[in-house]
PDB file of N, CA and C in Angstrom:
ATOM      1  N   UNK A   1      10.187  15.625  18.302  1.00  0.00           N
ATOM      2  CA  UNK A   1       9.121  16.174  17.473  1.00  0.00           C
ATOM      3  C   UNK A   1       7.791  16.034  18.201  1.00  0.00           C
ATOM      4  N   UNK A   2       6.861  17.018  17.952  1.00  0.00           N
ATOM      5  CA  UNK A   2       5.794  17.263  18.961  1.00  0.00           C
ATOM      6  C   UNK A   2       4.833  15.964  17.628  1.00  0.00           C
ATOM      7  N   UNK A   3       3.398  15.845  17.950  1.00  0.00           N
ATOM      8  CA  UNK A   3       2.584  14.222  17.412  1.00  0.00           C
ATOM      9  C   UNK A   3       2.323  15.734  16.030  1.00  0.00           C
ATOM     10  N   UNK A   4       1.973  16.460  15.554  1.00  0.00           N
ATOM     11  CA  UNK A   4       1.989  17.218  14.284  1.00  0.00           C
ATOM     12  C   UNK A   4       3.221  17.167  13.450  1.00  0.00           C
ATOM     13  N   UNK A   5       3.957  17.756  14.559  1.00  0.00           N
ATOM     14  CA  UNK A   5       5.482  17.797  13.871  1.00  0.00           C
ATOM     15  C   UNK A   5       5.677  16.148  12.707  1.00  0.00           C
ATOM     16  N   UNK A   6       5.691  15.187  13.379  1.00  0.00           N
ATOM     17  CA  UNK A   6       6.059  14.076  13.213  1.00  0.00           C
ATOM     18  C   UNK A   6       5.359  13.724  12.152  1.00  0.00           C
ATOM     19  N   UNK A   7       3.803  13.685  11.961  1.00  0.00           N
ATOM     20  CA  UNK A   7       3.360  13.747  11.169  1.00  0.00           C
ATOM     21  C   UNK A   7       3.197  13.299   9.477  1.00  0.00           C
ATOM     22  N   UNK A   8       3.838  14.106   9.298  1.00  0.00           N
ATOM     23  CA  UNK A   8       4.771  13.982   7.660  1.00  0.00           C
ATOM     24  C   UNK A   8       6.021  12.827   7.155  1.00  0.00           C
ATOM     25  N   UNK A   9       6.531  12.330   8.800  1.00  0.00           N
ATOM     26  CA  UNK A   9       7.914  11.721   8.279  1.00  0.00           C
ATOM     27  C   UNK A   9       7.154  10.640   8.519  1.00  0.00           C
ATOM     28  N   UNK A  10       6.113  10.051   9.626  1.00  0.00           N
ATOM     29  CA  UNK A  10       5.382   8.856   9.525  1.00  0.00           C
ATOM     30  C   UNK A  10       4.548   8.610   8.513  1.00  0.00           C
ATOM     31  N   UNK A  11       4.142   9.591   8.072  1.00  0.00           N
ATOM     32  CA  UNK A  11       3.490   9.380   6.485  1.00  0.00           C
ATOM     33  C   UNK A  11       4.264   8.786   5.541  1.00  0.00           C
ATOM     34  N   UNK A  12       5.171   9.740   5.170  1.00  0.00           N
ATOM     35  CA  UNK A  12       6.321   8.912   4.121  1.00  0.00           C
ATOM     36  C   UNK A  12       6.983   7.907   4.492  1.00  0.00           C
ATOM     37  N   UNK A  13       7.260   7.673   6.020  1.00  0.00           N
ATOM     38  CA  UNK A  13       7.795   5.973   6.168  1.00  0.00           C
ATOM     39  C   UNK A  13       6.880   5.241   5.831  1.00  0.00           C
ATOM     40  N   UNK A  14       5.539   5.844   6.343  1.00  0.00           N
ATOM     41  CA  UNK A  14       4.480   4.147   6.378  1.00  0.00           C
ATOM     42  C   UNK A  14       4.408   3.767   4.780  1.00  0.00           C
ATOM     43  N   UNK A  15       4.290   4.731   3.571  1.00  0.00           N
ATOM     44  CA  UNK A  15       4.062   4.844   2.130  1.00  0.00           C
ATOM     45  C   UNK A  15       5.237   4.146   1.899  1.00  0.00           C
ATOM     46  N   UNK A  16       6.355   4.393   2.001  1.00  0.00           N
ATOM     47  CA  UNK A  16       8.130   3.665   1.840  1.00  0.00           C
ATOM     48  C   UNK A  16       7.944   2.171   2.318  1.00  0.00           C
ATOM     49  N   UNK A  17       7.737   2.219   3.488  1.00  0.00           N
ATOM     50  CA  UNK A  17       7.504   0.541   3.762  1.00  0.00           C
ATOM     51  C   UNK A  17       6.687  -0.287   3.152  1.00  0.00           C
ATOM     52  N   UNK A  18       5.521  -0.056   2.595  1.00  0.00           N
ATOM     53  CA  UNK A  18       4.663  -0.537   1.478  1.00  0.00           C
ATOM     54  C   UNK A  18       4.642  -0.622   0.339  1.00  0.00           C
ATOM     55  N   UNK A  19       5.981  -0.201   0.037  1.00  0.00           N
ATOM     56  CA  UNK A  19       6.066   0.100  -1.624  1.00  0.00           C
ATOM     57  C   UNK A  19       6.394  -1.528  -2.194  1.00  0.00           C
ATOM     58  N   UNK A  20       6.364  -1.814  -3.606  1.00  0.00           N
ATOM     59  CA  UNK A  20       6.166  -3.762  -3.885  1.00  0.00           C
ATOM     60  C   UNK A  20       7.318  -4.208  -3.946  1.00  0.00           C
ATOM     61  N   UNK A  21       8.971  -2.913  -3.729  1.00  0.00           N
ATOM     62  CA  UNK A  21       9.879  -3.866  -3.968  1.00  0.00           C
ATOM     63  C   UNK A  21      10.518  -4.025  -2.180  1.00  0.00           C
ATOM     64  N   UNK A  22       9.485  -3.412  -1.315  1.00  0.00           N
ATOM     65  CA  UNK A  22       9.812  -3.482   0.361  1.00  0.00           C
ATOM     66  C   UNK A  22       8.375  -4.942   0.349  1.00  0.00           C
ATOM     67  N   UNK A  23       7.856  -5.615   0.141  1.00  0.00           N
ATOM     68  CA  UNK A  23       7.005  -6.595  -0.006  1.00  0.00           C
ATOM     69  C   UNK A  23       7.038  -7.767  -0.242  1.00  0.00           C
ATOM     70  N   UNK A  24       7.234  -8.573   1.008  1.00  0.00           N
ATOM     71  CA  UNK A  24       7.575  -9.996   0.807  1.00  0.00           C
ATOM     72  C   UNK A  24       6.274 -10.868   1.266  1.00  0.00           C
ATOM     73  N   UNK A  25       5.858 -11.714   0.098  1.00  0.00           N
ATOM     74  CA  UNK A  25       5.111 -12.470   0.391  1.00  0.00           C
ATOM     75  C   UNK A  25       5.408 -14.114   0.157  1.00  0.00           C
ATOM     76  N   UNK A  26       4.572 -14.674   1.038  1.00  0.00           N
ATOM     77  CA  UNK A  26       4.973 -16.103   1.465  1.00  0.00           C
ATOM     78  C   UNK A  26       3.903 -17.084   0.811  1.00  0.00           C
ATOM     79  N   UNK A  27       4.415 -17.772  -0.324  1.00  0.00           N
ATOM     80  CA  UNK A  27       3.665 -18.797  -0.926  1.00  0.00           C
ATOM     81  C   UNK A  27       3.820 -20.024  -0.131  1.00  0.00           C
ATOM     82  N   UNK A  28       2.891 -20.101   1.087  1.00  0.00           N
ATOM     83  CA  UNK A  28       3.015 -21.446   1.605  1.00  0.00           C
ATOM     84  C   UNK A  28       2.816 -22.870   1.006  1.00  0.00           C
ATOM     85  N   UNK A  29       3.806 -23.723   1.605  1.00  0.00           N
ATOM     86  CA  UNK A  29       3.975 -25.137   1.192  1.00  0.00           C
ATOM     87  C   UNK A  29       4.403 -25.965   2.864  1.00  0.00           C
ATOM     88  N   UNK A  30       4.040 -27.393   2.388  1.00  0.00           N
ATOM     89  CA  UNK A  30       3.633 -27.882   3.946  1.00  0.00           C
ATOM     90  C   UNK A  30       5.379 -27.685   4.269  1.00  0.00           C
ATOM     91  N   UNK A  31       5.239 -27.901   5.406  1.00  0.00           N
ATOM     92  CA  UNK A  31       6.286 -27.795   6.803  1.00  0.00           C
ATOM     93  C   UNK A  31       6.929 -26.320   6.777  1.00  0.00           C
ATOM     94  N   UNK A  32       6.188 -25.756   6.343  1.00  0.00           N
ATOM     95  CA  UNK A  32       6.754 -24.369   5.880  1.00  0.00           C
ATOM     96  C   UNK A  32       6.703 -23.474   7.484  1.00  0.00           C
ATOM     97  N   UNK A  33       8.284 -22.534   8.272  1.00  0.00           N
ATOM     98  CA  UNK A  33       7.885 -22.067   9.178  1.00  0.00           C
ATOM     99  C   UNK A  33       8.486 -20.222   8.649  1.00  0.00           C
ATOM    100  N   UNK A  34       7.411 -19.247   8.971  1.00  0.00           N
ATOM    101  CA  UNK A  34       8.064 -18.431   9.223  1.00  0.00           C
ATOM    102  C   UNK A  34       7.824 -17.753  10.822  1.00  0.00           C
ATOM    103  N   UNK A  35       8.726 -16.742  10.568  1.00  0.00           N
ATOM    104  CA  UNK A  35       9.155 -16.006  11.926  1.00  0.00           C
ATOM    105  C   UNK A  35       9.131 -14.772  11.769  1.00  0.00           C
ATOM    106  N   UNK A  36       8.899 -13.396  12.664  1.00  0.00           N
ATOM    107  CA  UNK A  36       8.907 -12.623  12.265  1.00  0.00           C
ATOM    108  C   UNK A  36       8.609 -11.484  13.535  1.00  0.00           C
ATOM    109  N   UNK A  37       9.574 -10.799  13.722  1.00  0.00           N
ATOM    110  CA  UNK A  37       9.445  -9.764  14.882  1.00  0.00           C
ATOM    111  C   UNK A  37       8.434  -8.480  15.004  1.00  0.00           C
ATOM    112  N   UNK A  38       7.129  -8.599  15.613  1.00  0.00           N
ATOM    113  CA  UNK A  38       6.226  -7.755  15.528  1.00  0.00           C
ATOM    114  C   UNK A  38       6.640  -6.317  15.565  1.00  0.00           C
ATOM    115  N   UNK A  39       7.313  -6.269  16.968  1.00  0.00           N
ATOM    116  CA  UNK A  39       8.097  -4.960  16.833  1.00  0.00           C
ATOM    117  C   UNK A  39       8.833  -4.126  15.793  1.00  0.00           C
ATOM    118  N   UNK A  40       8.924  -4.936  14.709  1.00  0.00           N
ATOM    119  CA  UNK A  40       9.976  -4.137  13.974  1.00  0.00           C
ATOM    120  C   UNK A  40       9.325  -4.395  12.376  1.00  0.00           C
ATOM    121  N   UNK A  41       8.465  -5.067  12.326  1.00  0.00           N
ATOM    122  CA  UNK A  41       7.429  -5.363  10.979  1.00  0.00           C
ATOM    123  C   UNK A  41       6.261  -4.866  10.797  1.00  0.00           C
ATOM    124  N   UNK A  42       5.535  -4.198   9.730  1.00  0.00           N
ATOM    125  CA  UNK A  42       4.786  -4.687  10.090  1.00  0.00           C
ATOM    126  C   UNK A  42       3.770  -6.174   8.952  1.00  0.00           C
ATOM    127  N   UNK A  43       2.931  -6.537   9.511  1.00  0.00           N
ATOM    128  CA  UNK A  43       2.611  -7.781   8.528  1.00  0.00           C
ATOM    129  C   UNK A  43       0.750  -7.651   8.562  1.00  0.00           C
ATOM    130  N   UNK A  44       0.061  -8.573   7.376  1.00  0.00           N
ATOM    131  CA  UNK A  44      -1.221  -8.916   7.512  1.00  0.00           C
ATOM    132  C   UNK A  44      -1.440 -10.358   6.879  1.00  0.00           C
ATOM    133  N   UNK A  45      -2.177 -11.288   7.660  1.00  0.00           N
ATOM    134  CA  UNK A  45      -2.771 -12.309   6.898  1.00  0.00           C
ATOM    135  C   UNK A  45      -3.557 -12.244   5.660  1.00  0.00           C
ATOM    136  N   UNK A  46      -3.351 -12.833   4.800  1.00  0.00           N
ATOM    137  CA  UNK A  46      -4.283 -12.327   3.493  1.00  0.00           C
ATOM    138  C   UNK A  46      -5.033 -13.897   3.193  1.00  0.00           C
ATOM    139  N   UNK A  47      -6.266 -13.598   3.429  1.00  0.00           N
ATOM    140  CA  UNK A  47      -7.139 -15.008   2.835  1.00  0.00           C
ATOM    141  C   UNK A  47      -7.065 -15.661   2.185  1.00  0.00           C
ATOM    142  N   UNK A  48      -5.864 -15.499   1.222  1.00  0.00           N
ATOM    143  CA  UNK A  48      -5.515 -16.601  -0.067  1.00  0.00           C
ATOM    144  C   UNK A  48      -5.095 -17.630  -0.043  1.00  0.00           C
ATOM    145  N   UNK A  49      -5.212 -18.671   0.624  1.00  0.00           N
ATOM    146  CA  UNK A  49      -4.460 -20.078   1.536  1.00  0.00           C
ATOM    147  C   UNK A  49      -5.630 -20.608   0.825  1.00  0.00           C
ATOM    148  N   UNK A  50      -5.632 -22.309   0.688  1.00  0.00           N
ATOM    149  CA  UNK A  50      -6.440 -23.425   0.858  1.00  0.00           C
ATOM    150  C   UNK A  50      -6.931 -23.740   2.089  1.00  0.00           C
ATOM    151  N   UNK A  51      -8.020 -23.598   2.200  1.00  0.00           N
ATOM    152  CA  UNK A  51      -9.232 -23.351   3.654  1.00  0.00           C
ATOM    153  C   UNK A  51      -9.797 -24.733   3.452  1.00  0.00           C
ATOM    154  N   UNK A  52      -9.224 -25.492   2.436  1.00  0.00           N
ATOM    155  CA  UNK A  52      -9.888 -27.010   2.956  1.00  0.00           C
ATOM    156  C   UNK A  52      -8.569 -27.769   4.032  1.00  0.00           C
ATOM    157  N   UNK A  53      -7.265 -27.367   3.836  1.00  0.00           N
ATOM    158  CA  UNK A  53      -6.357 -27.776   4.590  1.00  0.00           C
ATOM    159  C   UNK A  53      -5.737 -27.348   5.978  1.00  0.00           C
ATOM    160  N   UNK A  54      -5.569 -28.169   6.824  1.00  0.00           N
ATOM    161  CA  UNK A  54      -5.297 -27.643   8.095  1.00  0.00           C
ATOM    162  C   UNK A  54      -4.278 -26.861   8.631  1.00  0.00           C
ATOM    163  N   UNK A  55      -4.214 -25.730   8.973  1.00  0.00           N
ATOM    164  CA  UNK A  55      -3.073 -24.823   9.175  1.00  0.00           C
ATOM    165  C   UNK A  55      -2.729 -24.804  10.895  1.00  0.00           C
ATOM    166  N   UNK A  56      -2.006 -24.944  11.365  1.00  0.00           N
ATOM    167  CA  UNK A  56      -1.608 -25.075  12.925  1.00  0.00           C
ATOM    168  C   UNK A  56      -0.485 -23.978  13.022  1.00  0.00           C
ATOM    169  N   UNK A  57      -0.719 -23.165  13.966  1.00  0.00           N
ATOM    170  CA  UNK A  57      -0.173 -21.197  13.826  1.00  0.00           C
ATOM    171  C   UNK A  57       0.257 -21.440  15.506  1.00  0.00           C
ATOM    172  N   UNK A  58       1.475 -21.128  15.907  1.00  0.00           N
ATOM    173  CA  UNK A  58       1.992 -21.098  17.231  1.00  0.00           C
ATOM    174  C   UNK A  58       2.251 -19.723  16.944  1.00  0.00           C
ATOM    175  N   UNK A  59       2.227 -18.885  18.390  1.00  0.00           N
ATOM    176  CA  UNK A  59       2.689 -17.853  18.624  1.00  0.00           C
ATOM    177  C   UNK A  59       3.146 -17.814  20.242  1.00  0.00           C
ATOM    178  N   UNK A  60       4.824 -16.878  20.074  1.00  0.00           N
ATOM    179  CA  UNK A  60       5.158 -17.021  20.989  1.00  0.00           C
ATOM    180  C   UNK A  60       5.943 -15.541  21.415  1.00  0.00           C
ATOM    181  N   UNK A  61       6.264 -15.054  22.818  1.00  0.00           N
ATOM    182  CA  UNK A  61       6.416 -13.842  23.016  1.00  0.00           C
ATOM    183  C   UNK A  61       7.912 -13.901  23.847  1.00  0.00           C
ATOM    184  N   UNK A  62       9.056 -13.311  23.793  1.00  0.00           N
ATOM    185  CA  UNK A  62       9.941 -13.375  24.258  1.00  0.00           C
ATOM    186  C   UNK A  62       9.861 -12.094  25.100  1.00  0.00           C
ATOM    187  N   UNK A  63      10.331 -12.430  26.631  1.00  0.00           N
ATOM    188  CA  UNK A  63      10.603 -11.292  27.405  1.00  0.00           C
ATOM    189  C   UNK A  63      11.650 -10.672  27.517  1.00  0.00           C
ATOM    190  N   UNK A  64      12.203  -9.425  27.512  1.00  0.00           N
ATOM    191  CA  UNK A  64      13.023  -8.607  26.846  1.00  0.00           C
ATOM    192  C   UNK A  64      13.104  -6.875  27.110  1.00  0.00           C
ATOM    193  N   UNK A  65      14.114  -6.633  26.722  1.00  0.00           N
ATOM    194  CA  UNK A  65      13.883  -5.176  26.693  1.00  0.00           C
ATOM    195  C   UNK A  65      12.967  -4.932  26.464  1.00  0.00           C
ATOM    196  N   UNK A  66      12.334  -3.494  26.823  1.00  0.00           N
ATOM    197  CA  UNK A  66      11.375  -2.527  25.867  1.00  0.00           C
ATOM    198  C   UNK A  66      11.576  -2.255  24.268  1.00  0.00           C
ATOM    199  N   UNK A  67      11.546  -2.157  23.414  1.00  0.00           N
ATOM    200  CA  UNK A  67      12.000  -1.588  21.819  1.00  0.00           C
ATOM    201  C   UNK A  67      12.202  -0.040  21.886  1.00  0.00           C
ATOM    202  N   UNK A  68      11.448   0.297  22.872  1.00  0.00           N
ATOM    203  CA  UNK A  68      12.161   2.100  22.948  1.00  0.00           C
ATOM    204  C   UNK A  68      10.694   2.644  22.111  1.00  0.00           C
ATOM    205  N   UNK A  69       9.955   2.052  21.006  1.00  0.00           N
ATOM    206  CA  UNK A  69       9.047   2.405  20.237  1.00  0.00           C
ATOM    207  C   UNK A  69       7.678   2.473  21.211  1.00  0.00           C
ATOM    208  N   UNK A  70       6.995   3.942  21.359  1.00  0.00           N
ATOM    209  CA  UNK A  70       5.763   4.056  21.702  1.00  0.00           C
ATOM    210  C   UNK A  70       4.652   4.893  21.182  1.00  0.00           C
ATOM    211  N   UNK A  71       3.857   3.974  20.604  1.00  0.00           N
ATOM    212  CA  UNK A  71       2.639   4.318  19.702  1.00  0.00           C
ATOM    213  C   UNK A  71       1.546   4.756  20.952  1.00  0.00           C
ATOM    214  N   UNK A  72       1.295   5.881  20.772  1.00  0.00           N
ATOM    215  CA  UNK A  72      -0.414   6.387  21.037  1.00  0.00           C
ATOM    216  C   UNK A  72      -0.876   6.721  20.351  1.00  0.00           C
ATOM    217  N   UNK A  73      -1.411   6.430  19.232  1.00  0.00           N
ATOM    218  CA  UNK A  73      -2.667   7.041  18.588  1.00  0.00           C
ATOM    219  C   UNK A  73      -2.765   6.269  17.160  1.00  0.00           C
ATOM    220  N   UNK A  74      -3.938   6.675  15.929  1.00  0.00           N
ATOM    221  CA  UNK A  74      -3.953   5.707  14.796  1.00  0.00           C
ATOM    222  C   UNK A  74      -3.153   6.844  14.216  1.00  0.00           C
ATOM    223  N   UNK A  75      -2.898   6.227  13.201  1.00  0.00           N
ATOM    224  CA  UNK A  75      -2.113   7.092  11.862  1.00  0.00           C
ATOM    225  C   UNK A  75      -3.260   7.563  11.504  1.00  0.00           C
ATOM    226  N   UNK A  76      -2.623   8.808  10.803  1.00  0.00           N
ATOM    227  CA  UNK A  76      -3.856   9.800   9.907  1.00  0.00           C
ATOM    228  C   UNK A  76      -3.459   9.504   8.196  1.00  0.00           C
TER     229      UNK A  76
END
């Protein structure tokens, strides 16, 4: 599919993937770890945490195939 063509079906995936019963959210509690493959998610931090307590965030990158997935441009 030419970047018009395509268009329409990335619209309705990105709307499908956001819908509240595709929506998992994480009520953190201490020793709590999640994980989560950038490539194939997508995710956002949301400010709602206790900001008086200390949060310690590792991130780590495994080398690997390509995913085959290549983005140029923003969504419309």
């Amino acid at each position: 599919m030419t970047p018009e063509e395509s268009k329409p079906l990335v619209h309705y995936l990105t709307r499908h993937a956001v819908r509240p019963q595709g929506v998992y959210r994480h009520v953190w509690q201490k020793h709590d770890l999640v994980m989560w493959d950038n490539r194939c998610l997508m995710h956002i931090a949301l400010a709602d945490y206790d900001r008086t307590k200390v949060r310690h965030m590792e991130r780590t990158t495994v080398n690997g195939a390509v995913s085959g997935y290549a983005y140029d441009g923003p969504l419309q």
